[in-house]
PDB file of N, CA and C in Angstrom:
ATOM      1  N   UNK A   1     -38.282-220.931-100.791  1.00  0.00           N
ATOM      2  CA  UNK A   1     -37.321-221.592 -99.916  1.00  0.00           C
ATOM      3  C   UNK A   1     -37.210-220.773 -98.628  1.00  0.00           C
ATOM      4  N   UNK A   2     -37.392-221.429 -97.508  1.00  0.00           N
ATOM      5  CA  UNK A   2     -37.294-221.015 -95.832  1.00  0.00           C
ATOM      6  C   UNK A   2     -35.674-220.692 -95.452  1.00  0.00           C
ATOM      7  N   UNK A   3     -35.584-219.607 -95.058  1.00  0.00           N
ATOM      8  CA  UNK A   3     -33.891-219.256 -94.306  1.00  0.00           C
ATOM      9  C   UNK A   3     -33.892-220.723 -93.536  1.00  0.00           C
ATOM     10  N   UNK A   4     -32.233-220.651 -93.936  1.00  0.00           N
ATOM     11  CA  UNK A   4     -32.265-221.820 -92.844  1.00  0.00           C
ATOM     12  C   UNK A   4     -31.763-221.361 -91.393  1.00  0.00           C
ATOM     13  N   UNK A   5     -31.929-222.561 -90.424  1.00  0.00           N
ATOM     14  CA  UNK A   5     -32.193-221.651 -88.821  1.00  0.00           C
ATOM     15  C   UNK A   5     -30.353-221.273 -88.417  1.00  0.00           C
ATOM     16  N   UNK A   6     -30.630-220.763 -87.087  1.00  0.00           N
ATOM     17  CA  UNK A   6     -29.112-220.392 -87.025  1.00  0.00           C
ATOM     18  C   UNK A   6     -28.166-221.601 -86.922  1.00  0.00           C
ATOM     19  N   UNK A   7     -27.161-221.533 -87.304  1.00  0.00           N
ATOM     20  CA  UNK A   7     -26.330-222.753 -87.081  1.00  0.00           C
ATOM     21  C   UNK A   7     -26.741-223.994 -88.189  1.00  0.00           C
ATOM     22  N   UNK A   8     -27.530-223.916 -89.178  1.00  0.00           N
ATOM     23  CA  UNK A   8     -28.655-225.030 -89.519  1.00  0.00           C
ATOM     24  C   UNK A   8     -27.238-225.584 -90.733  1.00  0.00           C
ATOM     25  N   UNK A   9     -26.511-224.432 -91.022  1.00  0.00           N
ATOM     26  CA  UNK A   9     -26.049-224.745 -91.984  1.00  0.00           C
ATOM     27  C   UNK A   9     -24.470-225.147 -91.418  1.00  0.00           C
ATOM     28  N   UNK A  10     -24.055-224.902 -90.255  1.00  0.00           N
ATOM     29  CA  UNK A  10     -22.768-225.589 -89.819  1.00  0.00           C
ATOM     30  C   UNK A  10     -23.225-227.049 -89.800  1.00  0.00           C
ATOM     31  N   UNK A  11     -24.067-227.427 -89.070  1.00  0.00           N
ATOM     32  CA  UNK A  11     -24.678-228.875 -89.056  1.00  0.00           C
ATOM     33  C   UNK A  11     -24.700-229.857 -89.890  1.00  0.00           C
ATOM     34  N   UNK A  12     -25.400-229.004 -91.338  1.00  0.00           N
ATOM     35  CA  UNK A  12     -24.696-229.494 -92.193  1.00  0.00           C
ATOM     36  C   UNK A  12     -23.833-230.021 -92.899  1.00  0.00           C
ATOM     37  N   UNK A  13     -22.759-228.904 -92.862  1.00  0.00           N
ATOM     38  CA  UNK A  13     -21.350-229.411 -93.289  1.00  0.00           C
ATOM     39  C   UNK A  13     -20.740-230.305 -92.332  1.00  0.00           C
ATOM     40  N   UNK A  14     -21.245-230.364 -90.922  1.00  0.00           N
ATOM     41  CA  UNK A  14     -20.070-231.308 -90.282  1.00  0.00           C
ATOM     42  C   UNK A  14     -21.023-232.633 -90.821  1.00  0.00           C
ATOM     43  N   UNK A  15     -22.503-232.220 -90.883  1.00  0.00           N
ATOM     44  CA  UNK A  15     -22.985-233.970 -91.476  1.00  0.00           C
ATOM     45  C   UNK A  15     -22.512-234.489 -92.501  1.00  0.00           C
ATOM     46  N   UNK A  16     -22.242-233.783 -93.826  1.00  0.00           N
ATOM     47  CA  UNK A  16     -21.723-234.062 -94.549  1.00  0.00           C
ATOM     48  C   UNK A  16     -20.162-234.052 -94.477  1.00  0.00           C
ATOM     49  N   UNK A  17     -19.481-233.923 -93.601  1.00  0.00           N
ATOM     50  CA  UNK A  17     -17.913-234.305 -93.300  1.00  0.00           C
ATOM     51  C   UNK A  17     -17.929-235.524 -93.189  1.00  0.00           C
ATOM     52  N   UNK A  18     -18.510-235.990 -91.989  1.00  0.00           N
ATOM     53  CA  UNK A  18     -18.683-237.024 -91.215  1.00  0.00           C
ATOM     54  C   UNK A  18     -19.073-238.547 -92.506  1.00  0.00           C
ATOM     55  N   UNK A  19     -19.824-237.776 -93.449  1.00  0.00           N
ATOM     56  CA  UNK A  19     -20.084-239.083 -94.690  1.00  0.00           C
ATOM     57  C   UNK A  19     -18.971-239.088 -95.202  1.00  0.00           C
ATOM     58  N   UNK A  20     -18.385-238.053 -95.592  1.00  0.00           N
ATOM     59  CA  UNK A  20     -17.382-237.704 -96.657  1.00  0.00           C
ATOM     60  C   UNK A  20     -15.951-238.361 -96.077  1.00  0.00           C
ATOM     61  N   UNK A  21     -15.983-238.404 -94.421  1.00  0.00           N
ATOM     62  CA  UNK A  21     -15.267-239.541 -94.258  1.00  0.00           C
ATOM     63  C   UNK A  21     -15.261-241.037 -94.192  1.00  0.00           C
ATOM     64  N   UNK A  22     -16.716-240.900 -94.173  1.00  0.00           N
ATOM     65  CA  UNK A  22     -16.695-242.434 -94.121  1.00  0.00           C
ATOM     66  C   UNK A  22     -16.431-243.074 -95.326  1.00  0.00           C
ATOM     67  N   UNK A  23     -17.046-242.265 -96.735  1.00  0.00           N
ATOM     68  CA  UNK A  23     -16.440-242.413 -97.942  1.00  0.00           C
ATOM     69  C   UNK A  23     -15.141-242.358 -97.737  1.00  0.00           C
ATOM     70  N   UNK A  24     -14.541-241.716 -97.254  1.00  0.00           N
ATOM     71  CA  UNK A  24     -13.020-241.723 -97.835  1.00  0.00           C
ATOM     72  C   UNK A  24     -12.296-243.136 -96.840  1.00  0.00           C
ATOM     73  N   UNK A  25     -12.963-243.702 -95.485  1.00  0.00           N
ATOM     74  CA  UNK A  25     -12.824-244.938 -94.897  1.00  0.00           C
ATOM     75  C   UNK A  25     -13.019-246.204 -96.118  1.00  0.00           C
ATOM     76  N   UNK A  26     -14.274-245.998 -96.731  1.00  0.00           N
ATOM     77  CA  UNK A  26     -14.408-247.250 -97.523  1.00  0.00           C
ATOM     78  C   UNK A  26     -13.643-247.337 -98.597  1.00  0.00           C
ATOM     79  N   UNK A  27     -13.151-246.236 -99.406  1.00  0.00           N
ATOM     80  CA  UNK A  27     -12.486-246.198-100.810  1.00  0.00           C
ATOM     81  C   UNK A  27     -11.115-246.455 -99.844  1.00  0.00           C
ATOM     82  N   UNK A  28      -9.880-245.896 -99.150  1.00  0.00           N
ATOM     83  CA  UNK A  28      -8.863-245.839 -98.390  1.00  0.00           C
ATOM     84  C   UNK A  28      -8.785-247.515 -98.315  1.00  0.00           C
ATOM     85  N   UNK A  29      -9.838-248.022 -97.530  1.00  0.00           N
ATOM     86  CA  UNK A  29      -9.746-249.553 -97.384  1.00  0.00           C
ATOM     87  C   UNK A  29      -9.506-250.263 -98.380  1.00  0.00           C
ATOM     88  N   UNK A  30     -10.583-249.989 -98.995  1.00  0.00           N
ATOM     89  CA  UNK A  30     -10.569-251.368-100.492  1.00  0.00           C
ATOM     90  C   UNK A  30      -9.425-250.708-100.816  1.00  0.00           C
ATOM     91  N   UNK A  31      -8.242-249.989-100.895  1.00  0.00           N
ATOM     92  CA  UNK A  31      -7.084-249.895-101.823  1.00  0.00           C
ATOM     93  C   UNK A  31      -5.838-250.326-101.392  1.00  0.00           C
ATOM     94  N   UNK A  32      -5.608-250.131-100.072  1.00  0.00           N
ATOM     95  CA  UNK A  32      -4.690-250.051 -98.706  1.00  0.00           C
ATOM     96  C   UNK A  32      -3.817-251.319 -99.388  1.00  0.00           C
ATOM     97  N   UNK A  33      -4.143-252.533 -99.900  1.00  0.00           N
ATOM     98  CA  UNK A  33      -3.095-253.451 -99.969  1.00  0.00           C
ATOM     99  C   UNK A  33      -2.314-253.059-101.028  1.00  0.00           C
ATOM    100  N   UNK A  34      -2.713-252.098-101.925  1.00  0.00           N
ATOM    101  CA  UNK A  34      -2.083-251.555-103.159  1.00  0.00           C
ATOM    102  C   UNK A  34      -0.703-250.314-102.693  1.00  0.00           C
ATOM    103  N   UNK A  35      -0.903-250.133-101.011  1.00  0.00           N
ATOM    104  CA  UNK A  35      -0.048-249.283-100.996  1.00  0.00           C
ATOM    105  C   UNK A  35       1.153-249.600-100.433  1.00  0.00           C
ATOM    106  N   UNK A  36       1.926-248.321-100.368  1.00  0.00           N
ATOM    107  CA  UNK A  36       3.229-248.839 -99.727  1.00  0.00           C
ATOM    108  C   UNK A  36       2.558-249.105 -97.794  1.00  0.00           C
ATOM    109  N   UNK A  37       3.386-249.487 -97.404  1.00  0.00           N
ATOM    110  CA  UNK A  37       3.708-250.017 -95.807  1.00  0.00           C
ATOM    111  C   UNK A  37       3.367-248.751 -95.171  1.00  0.00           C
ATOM    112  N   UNK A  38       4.711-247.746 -95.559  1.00  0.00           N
ATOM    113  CA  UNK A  38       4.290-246.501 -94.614  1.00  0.00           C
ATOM    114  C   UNK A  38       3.037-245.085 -95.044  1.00  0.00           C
ATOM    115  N   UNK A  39       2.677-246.015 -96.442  1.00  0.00           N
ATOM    116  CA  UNK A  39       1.547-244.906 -96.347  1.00  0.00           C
ATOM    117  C   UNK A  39       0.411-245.480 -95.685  1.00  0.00           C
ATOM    118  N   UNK A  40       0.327-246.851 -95.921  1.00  0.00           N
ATOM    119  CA  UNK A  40      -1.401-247.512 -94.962  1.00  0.00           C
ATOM    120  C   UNK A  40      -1.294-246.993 -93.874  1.00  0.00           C
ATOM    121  N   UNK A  41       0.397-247.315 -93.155  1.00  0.00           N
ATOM    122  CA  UNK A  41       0.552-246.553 -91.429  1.00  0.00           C
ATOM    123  C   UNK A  41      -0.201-245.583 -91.477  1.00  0.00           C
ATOM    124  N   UNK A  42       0.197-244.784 -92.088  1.00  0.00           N
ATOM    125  CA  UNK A  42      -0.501-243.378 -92.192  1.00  0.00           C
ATOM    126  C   UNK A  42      -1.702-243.693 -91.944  1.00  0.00           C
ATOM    127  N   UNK A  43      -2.120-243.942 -93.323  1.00  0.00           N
ATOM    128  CA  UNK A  43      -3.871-244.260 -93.351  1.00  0.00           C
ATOM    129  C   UNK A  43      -4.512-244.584 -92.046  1.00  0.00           C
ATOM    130  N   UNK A  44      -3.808-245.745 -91.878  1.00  0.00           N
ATOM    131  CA  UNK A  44      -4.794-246.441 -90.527  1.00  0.00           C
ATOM    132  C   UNK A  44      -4.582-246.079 -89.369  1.00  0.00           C
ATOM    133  N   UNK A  45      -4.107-244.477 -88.854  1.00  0.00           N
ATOM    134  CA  UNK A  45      -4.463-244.200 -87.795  1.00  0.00           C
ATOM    135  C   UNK A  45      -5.824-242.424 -87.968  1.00  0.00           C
ATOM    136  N   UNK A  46      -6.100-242.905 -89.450  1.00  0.00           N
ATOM    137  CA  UNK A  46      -7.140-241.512 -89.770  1.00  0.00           C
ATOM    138  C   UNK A  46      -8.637-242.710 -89.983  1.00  0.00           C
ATOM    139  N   UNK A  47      -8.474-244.191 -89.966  1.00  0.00           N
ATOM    140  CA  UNK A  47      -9.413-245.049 -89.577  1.00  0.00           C
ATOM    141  C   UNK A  47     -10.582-245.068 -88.718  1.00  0.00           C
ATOM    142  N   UNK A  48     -11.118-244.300 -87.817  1.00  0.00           N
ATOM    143  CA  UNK A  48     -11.614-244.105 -86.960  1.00  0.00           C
ATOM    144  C   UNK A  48     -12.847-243.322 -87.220  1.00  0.00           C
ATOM    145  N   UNK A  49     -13.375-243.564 -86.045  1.00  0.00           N
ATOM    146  CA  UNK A  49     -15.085-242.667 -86.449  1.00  0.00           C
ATOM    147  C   UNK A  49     -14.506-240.659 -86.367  1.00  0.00           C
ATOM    148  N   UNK A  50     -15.443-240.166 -87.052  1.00  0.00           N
ATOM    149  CA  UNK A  50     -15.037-238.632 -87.006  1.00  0.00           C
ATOM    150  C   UNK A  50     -15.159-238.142 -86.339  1.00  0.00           C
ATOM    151  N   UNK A  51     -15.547-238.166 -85.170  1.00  0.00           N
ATOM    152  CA  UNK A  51     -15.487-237.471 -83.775  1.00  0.00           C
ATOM    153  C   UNK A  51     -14.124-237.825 -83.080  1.00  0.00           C
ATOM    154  N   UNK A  52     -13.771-238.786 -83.341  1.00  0.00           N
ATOM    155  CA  UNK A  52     -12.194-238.607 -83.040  1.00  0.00           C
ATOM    156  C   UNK A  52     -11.192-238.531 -83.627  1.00  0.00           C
ATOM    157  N   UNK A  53     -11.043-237.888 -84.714  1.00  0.00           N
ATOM    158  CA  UNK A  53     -10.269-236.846 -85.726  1.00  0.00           C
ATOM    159  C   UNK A  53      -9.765-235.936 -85.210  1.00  0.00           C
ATOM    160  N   UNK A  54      -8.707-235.602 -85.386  1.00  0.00           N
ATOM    161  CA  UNK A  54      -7.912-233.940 -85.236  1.00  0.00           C
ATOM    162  C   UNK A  54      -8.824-233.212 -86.058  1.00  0.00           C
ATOM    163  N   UNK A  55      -8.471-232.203 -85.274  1.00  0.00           N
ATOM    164  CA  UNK A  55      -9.288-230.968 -85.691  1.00  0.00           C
ATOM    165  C   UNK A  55      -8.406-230.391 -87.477  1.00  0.00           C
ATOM    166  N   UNK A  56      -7.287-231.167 -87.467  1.00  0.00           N
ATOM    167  CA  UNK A  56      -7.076-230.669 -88.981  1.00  0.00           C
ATOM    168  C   UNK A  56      -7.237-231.820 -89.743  1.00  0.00           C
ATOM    169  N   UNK A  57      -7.390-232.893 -89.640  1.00  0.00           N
ATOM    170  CA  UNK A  57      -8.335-234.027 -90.135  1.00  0.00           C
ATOM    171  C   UNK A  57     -10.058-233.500 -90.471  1.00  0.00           C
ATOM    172  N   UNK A  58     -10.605-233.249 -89.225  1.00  0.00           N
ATOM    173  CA  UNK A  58     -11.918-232.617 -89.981  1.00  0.00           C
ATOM    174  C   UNK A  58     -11.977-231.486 -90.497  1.00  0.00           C
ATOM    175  N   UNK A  59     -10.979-230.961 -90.558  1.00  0.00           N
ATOM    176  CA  UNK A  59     -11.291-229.652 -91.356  1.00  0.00           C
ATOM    177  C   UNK A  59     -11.162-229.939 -92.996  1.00  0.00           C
ATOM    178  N   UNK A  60     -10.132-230.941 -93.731  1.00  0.00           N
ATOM    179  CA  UNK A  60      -9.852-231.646 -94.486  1.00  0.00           C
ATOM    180  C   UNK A  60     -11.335-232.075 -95.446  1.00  0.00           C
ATOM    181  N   UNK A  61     -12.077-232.805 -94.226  1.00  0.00           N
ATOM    182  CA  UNK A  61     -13.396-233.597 -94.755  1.00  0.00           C
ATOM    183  C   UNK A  61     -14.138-232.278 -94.754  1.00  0.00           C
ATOM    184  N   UNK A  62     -14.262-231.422 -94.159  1.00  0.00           N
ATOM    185  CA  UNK A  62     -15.178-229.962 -94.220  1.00  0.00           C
ATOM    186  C   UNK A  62     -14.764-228.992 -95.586  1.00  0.00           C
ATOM    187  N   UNK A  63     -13.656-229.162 -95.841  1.00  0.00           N
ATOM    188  CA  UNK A  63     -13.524-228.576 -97.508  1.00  0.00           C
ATOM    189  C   UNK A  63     -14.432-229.559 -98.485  1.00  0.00           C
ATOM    190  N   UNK A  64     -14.558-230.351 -98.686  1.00  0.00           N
ATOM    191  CA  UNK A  64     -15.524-231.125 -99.204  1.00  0.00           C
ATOM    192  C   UNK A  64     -16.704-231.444 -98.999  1.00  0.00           C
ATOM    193  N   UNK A  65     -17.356-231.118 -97.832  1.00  0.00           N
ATOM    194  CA  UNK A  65     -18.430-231.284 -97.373  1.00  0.00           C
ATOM    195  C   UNK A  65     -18.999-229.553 -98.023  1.00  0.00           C
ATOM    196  N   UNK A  66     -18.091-228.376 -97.753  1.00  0.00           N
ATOM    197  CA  UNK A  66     -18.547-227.191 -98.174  1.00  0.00           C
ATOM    198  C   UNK A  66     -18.488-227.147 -99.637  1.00  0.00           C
ATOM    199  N   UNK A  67     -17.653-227.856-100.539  1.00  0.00           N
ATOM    200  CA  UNK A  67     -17.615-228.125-102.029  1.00  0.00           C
ATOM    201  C   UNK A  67     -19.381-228.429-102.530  1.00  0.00           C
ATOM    202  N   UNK A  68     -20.025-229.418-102.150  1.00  0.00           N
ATOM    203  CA  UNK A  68     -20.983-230.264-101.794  1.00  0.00           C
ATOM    204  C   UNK A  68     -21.907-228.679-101.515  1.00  0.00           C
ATOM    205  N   UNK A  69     -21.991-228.438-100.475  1.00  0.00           N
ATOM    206  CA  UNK A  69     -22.932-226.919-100.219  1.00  0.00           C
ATOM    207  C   UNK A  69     -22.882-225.786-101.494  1.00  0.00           C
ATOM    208  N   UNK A  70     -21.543-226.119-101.925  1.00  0.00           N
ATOM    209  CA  UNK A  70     -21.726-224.833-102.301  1.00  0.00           C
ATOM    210  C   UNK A  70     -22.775-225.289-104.326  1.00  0.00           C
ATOM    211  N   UNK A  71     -22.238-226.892-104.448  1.00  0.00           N
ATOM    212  CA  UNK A  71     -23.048-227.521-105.689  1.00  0.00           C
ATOM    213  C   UNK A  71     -24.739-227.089-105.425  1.00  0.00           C
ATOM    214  N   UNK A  72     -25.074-227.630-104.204  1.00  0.00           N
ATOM    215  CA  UNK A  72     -26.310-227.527-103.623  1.00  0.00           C
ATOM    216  C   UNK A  72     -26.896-226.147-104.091  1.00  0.00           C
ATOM    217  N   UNK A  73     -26.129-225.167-103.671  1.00  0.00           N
ATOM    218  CA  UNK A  73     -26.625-223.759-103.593  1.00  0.00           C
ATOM    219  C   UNK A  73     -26.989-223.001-104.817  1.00  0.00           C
ATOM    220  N   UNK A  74     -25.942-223.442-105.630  1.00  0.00           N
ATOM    221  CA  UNK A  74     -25.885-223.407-107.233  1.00  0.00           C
ATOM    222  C   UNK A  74     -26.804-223.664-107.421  1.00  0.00           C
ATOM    223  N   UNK A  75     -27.409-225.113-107.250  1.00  0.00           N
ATOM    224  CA  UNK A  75     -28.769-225.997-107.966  1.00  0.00           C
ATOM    225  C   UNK A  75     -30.053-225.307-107.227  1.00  0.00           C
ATOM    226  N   UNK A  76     -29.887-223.884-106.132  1.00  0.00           N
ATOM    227  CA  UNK A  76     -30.789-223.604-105.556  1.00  0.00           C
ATOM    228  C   UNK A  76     -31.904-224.954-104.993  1.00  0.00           C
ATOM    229  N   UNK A  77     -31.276-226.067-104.433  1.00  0.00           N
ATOM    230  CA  UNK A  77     -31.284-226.562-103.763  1.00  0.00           C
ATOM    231  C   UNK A  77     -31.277-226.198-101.844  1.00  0.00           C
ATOM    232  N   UNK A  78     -30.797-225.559-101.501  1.00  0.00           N
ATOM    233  CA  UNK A  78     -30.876-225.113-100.375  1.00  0.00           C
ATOM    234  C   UNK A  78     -30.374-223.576-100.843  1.00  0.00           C
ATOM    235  N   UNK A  79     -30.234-222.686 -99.496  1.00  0.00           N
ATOM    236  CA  UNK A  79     -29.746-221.263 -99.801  1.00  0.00           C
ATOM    237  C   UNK A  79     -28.393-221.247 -98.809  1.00  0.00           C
TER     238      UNK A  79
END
């Protein structure tokens, strides 16, 4: 297995944020009529593509995206 390059592995995790929200867009949706009023509010202003997230919104999806790295690393799958 090749080092990965500099930065190769931040890239990563924000790629995998960026899914990990969109997962959490599609599951959030299909449930939303099940919720109360002021939690969808909530919800539906974290609706949006991930580049326009608060920075403590993506940090949120980046604990999970590094969960994900760190399975990977285990499986010596990447280093």
């Amino acid at each position: 297995m090749t080092k990965p390059l500099p930065g190769a592995t931040e890239n990563l995790v924000e790629a995998l944020a960026k899914i990990e929200h969109q997962q959490w867009m599609h599951w959030s949706q299909s449930v939303a009529s099940h919720l109360s009023p002021t939690i969808r509010k909530k919800w539906e202003k974290s609706w949006t593509d991930y580049n326009k997230l608060t920075d403590d919104l993506k940090d949120a999806d980046r604990v999970w995206a590094r969960k994900v790295m760190t399975l990977l690393r285990r499986r010596r799958l990447i280093q």
